[in-house]
C-alpha atoms as a PDB file:
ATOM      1  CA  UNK A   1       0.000   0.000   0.000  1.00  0.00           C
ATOM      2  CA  UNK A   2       2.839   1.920   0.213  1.00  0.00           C
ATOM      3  CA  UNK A   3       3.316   2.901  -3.716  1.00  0.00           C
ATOM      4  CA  UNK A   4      -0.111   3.921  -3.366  1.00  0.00           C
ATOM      5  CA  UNK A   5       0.333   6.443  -0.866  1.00  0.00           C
ATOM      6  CA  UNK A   6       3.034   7.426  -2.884  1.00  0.00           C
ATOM      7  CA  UNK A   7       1.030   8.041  -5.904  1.00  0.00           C
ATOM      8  CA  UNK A   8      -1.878  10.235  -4.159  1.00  0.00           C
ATOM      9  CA  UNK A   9       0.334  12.277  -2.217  1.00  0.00           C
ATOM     10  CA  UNK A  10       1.448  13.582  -5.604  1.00  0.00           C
ATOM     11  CA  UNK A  11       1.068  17.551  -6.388  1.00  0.00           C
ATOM     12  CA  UNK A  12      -0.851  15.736  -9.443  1.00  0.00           C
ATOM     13  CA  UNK A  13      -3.843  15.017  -9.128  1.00  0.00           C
ATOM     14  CA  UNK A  14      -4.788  11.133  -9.227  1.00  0.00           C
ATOM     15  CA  UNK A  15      -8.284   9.779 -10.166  1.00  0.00           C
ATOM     16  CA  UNK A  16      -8.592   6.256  -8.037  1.00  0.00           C
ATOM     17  CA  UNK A  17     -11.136   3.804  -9.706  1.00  0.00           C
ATOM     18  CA  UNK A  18     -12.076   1.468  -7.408  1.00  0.00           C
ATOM     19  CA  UNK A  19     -13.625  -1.466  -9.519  1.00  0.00           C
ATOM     20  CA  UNK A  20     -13.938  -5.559  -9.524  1.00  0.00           C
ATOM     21  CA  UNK A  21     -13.760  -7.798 -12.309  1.00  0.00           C
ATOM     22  CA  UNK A  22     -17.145  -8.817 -11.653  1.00  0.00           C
ATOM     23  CA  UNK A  23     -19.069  -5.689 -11.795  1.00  0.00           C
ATOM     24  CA  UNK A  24     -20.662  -4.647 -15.530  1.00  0.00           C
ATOM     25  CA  UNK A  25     -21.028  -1.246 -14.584  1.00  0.00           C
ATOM     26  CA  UNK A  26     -16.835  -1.052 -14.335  1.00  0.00           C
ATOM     27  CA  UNK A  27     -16.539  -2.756 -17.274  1.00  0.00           C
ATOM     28  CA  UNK A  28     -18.880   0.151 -18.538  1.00  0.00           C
ATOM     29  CA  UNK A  29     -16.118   2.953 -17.076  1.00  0.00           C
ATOM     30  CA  UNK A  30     -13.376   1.303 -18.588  1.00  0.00           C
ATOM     31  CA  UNK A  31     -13.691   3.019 -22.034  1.00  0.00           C
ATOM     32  CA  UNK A  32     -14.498   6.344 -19.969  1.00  0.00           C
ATOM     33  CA  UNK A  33     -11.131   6.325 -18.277  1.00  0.00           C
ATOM     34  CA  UNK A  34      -9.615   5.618 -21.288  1.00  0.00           C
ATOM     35  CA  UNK A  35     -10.735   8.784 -23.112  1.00  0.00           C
ATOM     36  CA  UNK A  36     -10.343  10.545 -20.380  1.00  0.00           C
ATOM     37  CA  UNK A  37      -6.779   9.498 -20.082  1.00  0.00           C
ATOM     38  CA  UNK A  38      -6.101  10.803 -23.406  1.00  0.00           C
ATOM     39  CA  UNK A  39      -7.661  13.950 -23.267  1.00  0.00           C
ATOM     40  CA  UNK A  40      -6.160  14.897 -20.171  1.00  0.00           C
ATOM     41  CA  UNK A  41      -3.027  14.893 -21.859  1.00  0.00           C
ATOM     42  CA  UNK A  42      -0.633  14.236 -19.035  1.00  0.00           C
ATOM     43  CA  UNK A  43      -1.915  16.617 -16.611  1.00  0.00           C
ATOM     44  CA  UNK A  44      -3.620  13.796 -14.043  1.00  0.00           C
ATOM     45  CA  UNK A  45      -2.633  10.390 -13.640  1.00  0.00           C
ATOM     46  CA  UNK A  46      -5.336   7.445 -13.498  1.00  0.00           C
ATOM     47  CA  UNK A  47      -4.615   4.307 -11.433  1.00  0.00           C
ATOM     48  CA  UNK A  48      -7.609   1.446 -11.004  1.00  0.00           C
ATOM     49  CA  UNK A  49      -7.661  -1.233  -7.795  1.00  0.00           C
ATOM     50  CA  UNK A  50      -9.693  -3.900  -7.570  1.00  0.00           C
ATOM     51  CA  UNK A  51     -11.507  -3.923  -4.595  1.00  0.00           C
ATOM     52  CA  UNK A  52     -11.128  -8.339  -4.435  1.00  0.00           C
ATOM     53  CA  UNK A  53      -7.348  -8.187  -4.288  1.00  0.00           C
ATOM     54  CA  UNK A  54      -6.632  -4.883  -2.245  1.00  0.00           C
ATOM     55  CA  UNK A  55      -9.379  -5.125   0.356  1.00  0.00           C
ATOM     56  CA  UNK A  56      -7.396  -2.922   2.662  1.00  0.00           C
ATOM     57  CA  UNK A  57      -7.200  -0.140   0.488  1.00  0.00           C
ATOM     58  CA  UNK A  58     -11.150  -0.357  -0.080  1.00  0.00           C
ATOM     59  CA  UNK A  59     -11.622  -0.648   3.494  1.00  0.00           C
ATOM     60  CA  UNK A  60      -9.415   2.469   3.988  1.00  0.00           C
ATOM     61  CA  UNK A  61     -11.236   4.631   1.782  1.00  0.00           C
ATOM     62  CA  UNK A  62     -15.193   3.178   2.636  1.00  0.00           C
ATOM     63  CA  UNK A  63     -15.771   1.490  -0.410  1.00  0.00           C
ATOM     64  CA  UNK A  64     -18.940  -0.466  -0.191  1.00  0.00           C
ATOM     65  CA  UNK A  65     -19.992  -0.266  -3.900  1.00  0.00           C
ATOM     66  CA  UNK A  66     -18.473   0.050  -6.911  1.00  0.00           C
ATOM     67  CA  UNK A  67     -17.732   1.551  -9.103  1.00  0.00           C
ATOM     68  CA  UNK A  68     -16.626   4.501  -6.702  1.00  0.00           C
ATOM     69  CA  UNK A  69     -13.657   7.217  -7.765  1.00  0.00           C
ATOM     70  CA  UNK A  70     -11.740   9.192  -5.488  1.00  0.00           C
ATOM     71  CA  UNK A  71      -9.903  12.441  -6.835  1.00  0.00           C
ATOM     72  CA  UNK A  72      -7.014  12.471  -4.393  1.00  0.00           C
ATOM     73  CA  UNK A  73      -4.264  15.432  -4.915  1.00  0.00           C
ATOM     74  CA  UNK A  74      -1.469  15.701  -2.148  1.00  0.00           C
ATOM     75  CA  UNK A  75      -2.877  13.128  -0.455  1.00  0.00           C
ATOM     76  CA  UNK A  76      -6.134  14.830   0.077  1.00  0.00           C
ATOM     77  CA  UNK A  77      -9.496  13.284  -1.270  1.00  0.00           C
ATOM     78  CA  UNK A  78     -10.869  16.638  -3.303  1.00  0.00           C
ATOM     79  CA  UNK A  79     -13.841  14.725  -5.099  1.00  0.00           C
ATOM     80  CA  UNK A  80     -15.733  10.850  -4.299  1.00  0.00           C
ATOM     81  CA  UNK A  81     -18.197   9.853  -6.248  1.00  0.00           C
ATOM     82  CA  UNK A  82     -20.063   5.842  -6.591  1.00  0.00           C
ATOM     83  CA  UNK A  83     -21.326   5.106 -10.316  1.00  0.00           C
ATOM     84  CA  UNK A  84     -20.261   6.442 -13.804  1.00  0.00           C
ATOM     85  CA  UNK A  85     -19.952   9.539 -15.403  1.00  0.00           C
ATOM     86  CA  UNK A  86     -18.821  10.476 -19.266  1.00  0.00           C
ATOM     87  CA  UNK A  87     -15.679  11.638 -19.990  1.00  0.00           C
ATOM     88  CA  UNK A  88     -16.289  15.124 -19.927  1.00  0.00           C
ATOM     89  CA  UNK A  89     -17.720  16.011 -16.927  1.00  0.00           C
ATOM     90  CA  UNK A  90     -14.555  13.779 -15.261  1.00  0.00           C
ATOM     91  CA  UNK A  91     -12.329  16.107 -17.051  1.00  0.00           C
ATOM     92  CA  UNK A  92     -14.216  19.321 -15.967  1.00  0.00           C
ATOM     93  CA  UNK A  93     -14.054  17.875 -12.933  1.00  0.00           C
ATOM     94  CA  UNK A  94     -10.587  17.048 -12.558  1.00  0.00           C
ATOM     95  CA  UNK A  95      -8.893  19.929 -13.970  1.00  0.00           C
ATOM     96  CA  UNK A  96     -10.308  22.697 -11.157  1.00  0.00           C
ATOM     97  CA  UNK A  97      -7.848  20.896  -9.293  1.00  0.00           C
ATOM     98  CA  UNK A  98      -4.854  20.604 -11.878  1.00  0.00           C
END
């Protein structure tokens, strides 16, 4: 968990997708992320965990359904939200805090 810590306490901001293998609306966000990915452009970093194999790290955070992203920057959660949104609004979203 320790690379993980790493990786939110960044000045950048990091969008957490907390998913499971199992779940069809993940598989649904999937595609989202990756747009979103590519029209960030650099300027946020996206990291998924399944909630199956890091149950700590959903325990940590209160994850009791997924699909739920966290906007973390410096360590701080700045956004949580359960379910799916498109691309765009994650972007809008994201970037106040870029």
């Amino acid at each position: 968990m320790s690379k993980f810590k790493d990786l939110i306490n960044s000045d950048t901001p990091v969008l957490v997708d907390f998913y499971a293998t199992w779940c069809g609306p993940c598989k649904m966000l999937t595609p989202i992320l990756k747009e979103l990915y590519t029209d960030l452009n650099g300027s946020a970093k996206i990291i998924k965990v399944d909630v199956d194999k890091n149950p700590k790290a959903a325990e940590v955070y209160g994850i009791s359904g997924v699909p739920t992203m966290i906007l973390f920057k410096n360590g701080e959660i700045k956004w949580r939200e359960s379910g799916i949104r498109p691309a765009h609004e994650l972007k809008k979203i994201i970037e106040e805090f870029v």
